[in-house]
Every structure is written in C-alpha cells, then in structure tokens.
C-alpha atoms as a PDB file:
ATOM      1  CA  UNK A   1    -173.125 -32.671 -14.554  1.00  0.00           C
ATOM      2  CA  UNK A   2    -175.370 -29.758 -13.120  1.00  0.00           C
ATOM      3  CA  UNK A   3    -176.131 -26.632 -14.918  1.00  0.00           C
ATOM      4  CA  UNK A   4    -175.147 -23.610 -13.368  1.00  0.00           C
ATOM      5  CA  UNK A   5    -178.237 -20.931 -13.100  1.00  0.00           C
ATOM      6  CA  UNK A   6    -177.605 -17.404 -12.711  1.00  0.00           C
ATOM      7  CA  UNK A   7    -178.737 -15.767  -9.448  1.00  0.00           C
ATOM      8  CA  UNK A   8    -180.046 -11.952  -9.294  1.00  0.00           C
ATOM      9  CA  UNK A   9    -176.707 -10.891  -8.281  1.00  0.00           C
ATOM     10  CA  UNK A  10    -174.292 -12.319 -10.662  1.00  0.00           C
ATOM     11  CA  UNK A  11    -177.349 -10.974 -13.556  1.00  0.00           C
ATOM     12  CA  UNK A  12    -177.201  -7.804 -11.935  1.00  0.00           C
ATOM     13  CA  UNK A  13    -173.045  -7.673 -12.486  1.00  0.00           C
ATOM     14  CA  UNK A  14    -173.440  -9.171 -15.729  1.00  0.00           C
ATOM     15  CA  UNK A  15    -175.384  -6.256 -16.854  1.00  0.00           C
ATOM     16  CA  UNK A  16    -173.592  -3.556 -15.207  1.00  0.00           C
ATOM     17  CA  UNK A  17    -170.241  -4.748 -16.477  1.00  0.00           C
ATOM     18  CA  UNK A  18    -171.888  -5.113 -20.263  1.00  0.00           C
ATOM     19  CA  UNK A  19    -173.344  -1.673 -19.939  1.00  0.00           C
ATOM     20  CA  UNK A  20    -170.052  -0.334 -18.435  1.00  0.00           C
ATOM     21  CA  UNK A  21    -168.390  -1.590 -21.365  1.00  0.00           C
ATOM     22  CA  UNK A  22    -170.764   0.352 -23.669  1.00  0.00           C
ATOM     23  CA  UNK A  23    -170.088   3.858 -21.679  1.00  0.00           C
ATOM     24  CA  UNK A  24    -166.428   3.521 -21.867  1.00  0.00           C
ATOM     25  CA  UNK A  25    -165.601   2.821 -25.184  1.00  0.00           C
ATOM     26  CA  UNK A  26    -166.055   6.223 -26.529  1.00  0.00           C
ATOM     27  CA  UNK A  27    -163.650   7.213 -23.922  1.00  0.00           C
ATOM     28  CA  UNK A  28    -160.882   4.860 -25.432  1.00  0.00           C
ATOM     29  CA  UNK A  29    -161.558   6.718 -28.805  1.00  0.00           C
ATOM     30  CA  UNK A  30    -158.762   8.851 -29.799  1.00  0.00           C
ATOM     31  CA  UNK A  31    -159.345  12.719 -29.447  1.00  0.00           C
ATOM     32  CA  UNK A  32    -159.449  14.734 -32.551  1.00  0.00           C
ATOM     33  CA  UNK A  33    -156.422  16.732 -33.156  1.00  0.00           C
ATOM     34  CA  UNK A  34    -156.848  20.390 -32.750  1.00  0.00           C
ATOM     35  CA  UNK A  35    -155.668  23.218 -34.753  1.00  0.00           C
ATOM     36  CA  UNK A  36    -153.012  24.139 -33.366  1.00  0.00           C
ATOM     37  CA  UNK A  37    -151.833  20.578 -33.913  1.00  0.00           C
ATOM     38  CA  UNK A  38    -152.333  20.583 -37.337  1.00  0.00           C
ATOM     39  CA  UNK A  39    -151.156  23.718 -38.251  1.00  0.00           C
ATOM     40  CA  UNK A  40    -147.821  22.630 -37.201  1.00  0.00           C
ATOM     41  CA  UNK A  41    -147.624  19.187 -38.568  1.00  0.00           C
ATOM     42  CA  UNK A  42    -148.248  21.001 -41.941  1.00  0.00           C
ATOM     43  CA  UNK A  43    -145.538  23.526 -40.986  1.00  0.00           C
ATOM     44  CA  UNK A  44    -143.149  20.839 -40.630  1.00  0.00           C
ATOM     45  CA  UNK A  45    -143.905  18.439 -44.117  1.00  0.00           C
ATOM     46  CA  UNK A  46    -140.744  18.087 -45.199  1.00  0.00           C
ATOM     47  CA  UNK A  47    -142.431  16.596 -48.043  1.00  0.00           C
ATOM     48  CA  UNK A  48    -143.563  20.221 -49.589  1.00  0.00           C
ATOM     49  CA  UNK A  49    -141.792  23.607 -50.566  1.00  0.00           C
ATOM     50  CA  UNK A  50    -144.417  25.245 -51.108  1.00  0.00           C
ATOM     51  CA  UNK A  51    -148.651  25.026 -49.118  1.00  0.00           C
ATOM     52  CA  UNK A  52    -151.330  26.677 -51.124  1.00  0.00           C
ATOM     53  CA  UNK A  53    -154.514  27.312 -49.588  1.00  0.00           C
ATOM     54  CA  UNK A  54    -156.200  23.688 -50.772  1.00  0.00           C
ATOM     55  CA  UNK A  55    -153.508  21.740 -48.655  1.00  0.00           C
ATOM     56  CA  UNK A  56    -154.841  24.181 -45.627  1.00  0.00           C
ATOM     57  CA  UNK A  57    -158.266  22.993 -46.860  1.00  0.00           C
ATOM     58  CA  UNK A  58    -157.530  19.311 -47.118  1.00  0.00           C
ATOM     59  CA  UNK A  59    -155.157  18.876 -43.748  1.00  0.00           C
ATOM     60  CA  UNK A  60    -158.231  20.437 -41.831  1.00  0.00           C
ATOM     61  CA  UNK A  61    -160.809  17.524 -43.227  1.00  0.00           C
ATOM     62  CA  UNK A  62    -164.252  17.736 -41.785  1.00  0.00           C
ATOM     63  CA  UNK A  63    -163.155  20.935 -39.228  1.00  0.00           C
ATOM     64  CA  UNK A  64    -162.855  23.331 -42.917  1.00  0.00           C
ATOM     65  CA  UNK A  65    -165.482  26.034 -42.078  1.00  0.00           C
ATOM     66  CA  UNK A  66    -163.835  26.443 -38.476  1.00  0.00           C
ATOM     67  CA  UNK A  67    -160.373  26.491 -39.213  1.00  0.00           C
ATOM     68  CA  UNK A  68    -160.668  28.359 -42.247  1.00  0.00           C
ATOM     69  CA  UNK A  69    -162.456  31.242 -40.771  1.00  0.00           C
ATOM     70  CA  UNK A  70    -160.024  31.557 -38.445  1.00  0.00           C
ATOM     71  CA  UNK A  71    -157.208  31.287 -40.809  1.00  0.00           C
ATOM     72  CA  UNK A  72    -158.741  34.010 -42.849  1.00  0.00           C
ATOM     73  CA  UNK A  73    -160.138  36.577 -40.618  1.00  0.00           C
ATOM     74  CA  UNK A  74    -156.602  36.156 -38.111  1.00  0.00           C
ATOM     75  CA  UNK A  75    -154.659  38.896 -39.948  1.00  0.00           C
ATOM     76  CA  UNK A  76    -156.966  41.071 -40.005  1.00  0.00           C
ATOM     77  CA  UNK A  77    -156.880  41.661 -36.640  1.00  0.00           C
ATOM     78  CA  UNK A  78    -153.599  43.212 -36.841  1.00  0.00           C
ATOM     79  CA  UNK A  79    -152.806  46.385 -38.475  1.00  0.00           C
ATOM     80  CA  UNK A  80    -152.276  45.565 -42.288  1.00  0.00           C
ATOM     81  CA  UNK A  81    -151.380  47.652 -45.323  1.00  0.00           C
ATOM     82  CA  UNK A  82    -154.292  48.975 -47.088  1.00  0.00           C
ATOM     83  CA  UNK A  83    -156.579  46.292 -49.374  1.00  0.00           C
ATOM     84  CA  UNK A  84    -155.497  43.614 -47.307  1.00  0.00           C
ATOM     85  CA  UNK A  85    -158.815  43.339 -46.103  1.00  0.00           C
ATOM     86  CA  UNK A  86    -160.046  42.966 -49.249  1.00  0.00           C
ATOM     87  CA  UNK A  87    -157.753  40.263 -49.755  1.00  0.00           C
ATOM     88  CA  UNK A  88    -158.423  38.110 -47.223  1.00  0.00           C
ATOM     89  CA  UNK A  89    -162.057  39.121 -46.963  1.00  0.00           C
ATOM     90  CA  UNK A  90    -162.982  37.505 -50.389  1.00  0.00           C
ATOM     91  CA  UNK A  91    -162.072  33.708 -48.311  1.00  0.00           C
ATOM     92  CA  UNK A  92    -164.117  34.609 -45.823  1.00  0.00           C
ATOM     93  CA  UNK A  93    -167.132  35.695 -48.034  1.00  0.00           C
ATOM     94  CA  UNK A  94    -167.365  31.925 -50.040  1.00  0.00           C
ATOM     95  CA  UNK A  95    -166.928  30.347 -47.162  1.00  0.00           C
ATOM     96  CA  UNK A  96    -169.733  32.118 -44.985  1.00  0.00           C
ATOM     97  CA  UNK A  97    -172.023  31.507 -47.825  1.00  0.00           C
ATOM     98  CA  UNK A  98    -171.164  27.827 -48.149  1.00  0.00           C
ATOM     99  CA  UNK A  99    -171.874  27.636 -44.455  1.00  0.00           C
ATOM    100  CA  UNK A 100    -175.020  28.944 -44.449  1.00  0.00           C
ATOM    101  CA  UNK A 101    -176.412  26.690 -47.598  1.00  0.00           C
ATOM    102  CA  UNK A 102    -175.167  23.580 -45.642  1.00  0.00           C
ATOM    103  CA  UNK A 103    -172.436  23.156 -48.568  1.00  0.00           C
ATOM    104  CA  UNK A 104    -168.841  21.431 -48.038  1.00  0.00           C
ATOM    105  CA  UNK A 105    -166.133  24.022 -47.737  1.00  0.00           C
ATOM    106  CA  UNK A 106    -164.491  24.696 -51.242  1.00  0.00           C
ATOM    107  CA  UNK A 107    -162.773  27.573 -52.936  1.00  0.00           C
ATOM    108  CA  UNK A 108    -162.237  28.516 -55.927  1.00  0.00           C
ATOM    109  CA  UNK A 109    -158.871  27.552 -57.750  1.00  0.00           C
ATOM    110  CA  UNK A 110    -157.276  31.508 -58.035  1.00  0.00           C
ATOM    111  CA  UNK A 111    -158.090  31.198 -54.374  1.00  0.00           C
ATOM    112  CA  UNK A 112    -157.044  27.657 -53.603  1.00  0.00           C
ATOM    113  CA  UNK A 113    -154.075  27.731 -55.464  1.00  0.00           C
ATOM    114  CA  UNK A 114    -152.633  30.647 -53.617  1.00  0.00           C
ATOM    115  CA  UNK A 115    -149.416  29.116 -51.582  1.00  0.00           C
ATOM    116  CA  UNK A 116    -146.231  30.634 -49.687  1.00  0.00           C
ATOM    117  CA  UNK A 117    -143.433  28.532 -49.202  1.00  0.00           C
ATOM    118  CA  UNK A 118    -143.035  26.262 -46.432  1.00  0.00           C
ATOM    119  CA  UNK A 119    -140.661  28.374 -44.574  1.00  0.00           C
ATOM    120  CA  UNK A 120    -142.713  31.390 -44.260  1.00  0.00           C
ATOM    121  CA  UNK A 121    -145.610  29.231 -43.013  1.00  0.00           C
ATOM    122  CA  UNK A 122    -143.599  27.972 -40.012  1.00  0.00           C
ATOM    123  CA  UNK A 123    -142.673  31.681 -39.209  1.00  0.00           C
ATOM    124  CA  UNK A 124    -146.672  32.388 -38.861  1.00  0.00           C
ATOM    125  CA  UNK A 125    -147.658  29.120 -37.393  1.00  0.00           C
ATOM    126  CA  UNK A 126    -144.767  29.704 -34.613  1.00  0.00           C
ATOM    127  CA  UNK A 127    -146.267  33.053 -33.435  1.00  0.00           C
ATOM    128  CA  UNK A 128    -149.877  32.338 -33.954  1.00  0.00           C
ATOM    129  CA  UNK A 129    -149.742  28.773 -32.417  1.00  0.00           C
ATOM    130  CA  UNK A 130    -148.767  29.349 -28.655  1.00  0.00           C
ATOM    131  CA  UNK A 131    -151.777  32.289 -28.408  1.00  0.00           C
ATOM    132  CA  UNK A 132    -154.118  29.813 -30.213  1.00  0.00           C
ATOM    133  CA  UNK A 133    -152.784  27.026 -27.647  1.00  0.00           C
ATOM    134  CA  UNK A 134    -153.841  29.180 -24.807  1.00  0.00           C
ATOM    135  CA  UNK A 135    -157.173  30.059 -26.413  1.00  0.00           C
ATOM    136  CA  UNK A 136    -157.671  25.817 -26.739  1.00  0.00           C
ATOM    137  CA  UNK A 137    -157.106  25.285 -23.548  1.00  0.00           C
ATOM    138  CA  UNK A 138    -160.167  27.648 -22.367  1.00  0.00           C
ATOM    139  CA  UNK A 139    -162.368  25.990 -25.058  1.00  0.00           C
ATOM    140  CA  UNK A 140    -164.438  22.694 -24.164  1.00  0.00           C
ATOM    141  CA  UNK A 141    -168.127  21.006 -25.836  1.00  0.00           C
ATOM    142  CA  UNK A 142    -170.890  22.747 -24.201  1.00  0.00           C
ATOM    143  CA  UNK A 143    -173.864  24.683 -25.066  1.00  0.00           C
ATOM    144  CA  UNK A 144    -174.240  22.436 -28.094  1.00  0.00           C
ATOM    145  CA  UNK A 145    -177.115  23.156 -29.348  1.00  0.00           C
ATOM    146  CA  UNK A 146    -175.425  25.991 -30.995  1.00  0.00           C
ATOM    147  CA  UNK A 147    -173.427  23.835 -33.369  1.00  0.00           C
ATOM    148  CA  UNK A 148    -176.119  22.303 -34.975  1.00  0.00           C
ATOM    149  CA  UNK A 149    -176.333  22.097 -38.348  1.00  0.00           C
ATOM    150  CA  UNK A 150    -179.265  24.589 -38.349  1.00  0.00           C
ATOM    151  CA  UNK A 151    -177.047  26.697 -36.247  1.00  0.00           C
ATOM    152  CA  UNK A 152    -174.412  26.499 -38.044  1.00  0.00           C
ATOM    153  CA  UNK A 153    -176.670  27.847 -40.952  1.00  0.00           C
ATOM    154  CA  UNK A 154    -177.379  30.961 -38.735  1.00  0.00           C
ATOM    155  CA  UNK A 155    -174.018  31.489 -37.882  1.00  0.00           C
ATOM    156  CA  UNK A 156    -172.696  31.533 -41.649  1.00  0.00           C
ATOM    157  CA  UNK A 157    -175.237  33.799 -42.609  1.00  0.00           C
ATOM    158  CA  UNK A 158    -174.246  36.665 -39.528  1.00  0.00           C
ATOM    159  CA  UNK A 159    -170.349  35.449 -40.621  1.00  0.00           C
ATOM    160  CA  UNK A 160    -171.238  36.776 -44.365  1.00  0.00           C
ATOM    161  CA  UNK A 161    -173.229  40.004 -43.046  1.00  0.00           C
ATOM    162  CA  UNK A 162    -169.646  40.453 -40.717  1.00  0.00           C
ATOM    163  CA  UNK A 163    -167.133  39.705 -43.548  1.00  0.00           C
ATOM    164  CA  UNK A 164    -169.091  42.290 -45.861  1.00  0.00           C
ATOM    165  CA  UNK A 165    -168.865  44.922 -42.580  1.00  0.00           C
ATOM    166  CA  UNK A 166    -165.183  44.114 -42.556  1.00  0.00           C
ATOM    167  CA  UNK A 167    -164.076  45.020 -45.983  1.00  0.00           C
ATOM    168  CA  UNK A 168    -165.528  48.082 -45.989  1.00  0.00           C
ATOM    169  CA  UNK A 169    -162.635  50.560 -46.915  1.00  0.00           C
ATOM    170  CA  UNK A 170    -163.220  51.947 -43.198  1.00  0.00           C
ATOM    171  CA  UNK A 171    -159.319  52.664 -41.361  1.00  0.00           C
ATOM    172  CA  UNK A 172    -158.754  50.087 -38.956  1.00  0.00           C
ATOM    173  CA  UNK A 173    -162.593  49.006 -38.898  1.00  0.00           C
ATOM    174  CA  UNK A 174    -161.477  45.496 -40.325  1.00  0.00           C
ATOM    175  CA  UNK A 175    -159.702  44.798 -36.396  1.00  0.00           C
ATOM    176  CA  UNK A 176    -163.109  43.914 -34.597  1.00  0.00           C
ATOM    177  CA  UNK A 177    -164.884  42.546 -37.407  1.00  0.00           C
ATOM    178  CA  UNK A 178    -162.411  40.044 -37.467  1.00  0.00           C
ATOM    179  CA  UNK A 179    -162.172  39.288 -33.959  1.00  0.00           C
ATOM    180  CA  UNK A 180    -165.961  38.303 -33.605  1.00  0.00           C
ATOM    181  CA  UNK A 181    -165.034  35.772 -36.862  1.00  0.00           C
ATOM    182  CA  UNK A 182    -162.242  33.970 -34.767  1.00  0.00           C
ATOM    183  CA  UNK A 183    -164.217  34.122 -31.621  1.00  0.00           C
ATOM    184  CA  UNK A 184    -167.604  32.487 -33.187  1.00  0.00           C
ATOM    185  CA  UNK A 185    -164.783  30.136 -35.939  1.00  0.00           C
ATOM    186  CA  UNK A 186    -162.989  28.784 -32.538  1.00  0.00           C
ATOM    187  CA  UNK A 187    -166.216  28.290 -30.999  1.00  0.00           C
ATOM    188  CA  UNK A 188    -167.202  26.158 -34.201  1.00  0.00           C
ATOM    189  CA  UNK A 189    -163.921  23.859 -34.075  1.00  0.00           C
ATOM    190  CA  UNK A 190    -164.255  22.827 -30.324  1.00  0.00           C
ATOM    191  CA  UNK A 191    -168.250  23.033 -30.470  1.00  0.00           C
ATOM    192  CA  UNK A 192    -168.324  25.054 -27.795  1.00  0.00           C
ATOM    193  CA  UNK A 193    -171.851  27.118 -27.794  1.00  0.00           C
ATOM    194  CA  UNK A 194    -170.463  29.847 -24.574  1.00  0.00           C
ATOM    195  CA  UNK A 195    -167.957  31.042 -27.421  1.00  0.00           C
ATOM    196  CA  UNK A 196    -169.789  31.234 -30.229  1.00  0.00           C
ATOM    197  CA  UNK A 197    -172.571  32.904 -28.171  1.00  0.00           C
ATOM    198  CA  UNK A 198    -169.369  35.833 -27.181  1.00  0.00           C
ATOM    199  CA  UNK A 199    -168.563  35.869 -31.127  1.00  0.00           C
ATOM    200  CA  UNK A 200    -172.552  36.725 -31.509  1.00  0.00           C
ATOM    201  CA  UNK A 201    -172.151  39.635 -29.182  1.00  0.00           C
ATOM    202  CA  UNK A 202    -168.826  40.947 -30.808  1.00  0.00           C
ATOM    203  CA  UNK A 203    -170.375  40.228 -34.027  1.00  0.00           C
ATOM    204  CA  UNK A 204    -173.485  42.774 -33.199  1.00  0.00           C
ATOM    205  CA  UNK A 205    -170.853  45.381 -31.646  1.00  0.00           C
ATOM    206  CA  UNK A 206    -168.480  45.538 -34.511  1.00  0.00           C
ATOM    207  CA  UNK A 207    -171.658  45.735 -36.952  1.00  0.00           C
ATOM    208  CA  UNK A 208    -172.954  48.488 -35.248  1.00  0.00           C
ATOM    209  CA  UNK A 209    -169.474  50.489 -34.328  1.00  0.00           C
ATOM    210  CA  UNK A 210    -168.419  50.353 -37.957  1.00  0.00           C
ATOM    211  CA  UNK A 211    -171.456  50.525 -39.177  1.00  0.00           C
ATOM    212  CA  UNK A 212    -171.929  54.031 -37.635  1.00  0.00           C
ATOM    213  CA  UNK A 213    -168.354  54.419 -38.702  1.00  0.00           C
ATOM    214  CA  UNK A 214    -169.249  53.874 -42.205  1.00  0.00           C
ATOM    215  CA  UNK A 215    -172.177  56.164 -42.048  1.00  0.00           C
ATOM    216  CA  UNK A 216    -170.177  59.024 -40.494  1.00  0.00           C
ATOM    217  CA  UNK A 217    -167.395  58.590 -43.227  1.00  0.00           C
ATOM    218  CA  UNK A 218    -170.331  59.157 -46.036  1.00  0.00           C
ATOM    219  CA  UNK A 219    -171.785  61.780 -44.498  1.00  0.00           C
ATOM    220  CA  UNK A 220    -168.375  63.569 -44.174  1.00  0.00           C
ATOM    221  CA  UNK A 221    -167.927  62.400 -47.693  1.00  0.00           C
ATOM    222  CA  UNK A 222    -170.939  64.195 -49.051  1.00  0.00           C
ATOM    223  CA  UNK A 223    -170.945  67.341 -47.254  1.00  0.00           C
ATOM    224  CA  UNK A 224    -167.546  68.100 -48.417  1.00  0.00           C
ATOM    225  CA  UNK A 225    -168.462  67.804 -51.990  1.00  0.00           C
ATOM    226  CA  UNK A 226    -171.843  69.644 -51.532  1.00  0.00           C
ATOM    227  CA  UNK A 227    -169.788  72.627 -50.145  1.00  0.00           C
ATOM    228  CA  UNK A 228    -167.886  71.955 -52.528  1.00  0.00           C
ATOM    229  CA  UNK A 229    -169.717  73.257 -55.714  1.00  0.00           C
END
C-alpha cells in the first residue's frame, strides 16, 4: 500500500474549494424579512382582534428603532386633524432619546398598550404597504458606516431635535418634519447610509423652514398684542 501525497495543484484546489465554502455560506443565510413583510403578516394574525402598539414593538424584534420611527412619524405626513401631531409625536420623542443613549426600544405602557382592532390595521397596512414596497426596492446596504452604533447615536439625537420641530403647533409644519424621520428611519432598517445621509438634509431643511415658520408666527403673535394695549 502507497500513501498518496498531495501535489501543489490538488493543495491549491483543496484550499480554494475550503475557502469557497467559507464565502458562500452567508449567501445561503436566509434574508431578513422587511417591513413591509411584517407589517402584513401582523395584519393577517387571525390569532388577534385587537394589535396594540407592544405587538408592533415585539413583531419588529431587533429592527424597533427603524420601524417604529417610521410607523410613528408616517401620518404625519398627511394632513391630520389638529393635535395629532402631538399624538404621535410623543412615540417618536422616547424613542429618539432611547436611540441616542444606545438603549433597547421600549415604551411606556399608556403608550404600548394603545391598540386598534385588527381590521382597521389591514385597511392602513394595505395602502401604506405597496408605496413602502416601492421605497424597499430602491433601498440596499451601503454607506455603512452611517449605521454604526455611534451613528446611530447621532442620528437619534437630530431625530429628537426633529420630533420636537414637528410638534410645534405650526399649520401643516408637522408634513416635512416627518418626512426627513421616514427618510433617515428607512435608511436605518435597510442600513443604507445614501438614505439616511438624504433624511440628514431634509432633516436640516424642515428645521430651518419651520423653524423660521415658528419664529414668524411669534413675532406675529406679539405684535398683535403689543398693538393691542
């Protein structure tokens, strides 16, 4: 019986097919559902009448801060009643704070218990889910360096200074504010740094439109009551 030695060549193969191995696994991992996804398996639980808040919360695991935000600061894009800013603003303000101390995503329970039945949720998750869809498909991990944790520290800190701009009792100034949240919040669930660096940009605009907004209502404000007396 002769042993059988291994020439350059077939250690060459054996290495390349070992270290081919290595590359490709990740690729065999599943892919992470997206929002869209999960929004509608919710939408569809037979097993519940009723979601609150903390099943949004729990259903969205590890991708909270993201999907949350976007959950959150989506209506307000739209024209609401007055005070519905305020509403949905207060979400938005213990999350952004919670992402910029590093903390897991939690609300509080007269926040978390909120709920609408199951019915009503698969009305909203119907219209919102094809437009979020289309926004998914433009979405894709680059530029990420911006989703650092660090960076993600940053980013909940301008999200705070933007959800305080956007309840600001200012007529339709809660529209933008909100857009730069879902911008930099879908930029966050897909790690993609080019869209969180657009939700930076928006963020500065709407600060500084509504901010001068604000500052021209207050000035209006006060000269009518000084001319008033």
């Amino acid at each position: 019986m002769t042993d059988h030695v291994h020439g350059p060549d077939e250690d060459d193969n054996a290495s390349g097919q070992a270290a081919a191995g290595r590359f490709s696994r990740p690729r065999d991992l599943p892919q992470p559902k997206r929002l869209s996804e999960i929004l509608e398996e919710v939408a569809v639980d037979e097993t519940r009448d009723r979601i609150s808040v903390g099943d949004l919360l729990q259903a969205m695991d590890g991708r909270a801060f993201g999907a949350l935000l976007l959950i959150f600061a989506f209506p307000n894009m739209l024209p609401t009643p007055p005070g519905t800013a305020g509403i949905l603003g207060m979400p938005l303000l213990f999350l952004s704070v919670q992402m910029m101390l590093g903390q897991s995503p939690w609300l509080p329970g007269f926040i978390a218990k909120r709920s609408m039945t199951r019915d009503a949720l698969q009305q909203i998750v119907s219209r919102a889910t094809p437009w979020l869809a289309r926004a998914e498909k433009l979405l894709k991990q680059r530029l990420t360096l911006l989703v650092h944790p660090m960076a993600e520290r940053a980013l909940g800190a301008l999200c705070l200074l933007v959800a305080v701009v956007l309840m600001l009792p200012i007529p339709f100034g809660n529209m933008l504010p909100s857009f730069a949240i879902c911008v930099i919040a879908l930029g966050v669930l897909e790690r993609d740094g080019l869209w969180i660096v657009g939700g930076v940009i928006l963020s500065a605009v709407a600060v500084g439109i509504v901010g001068a907004m604000g500052y021209a209502v207050v000035k209006s404000a006060m000269f009518l009551l000084l001319n008033a007396f």
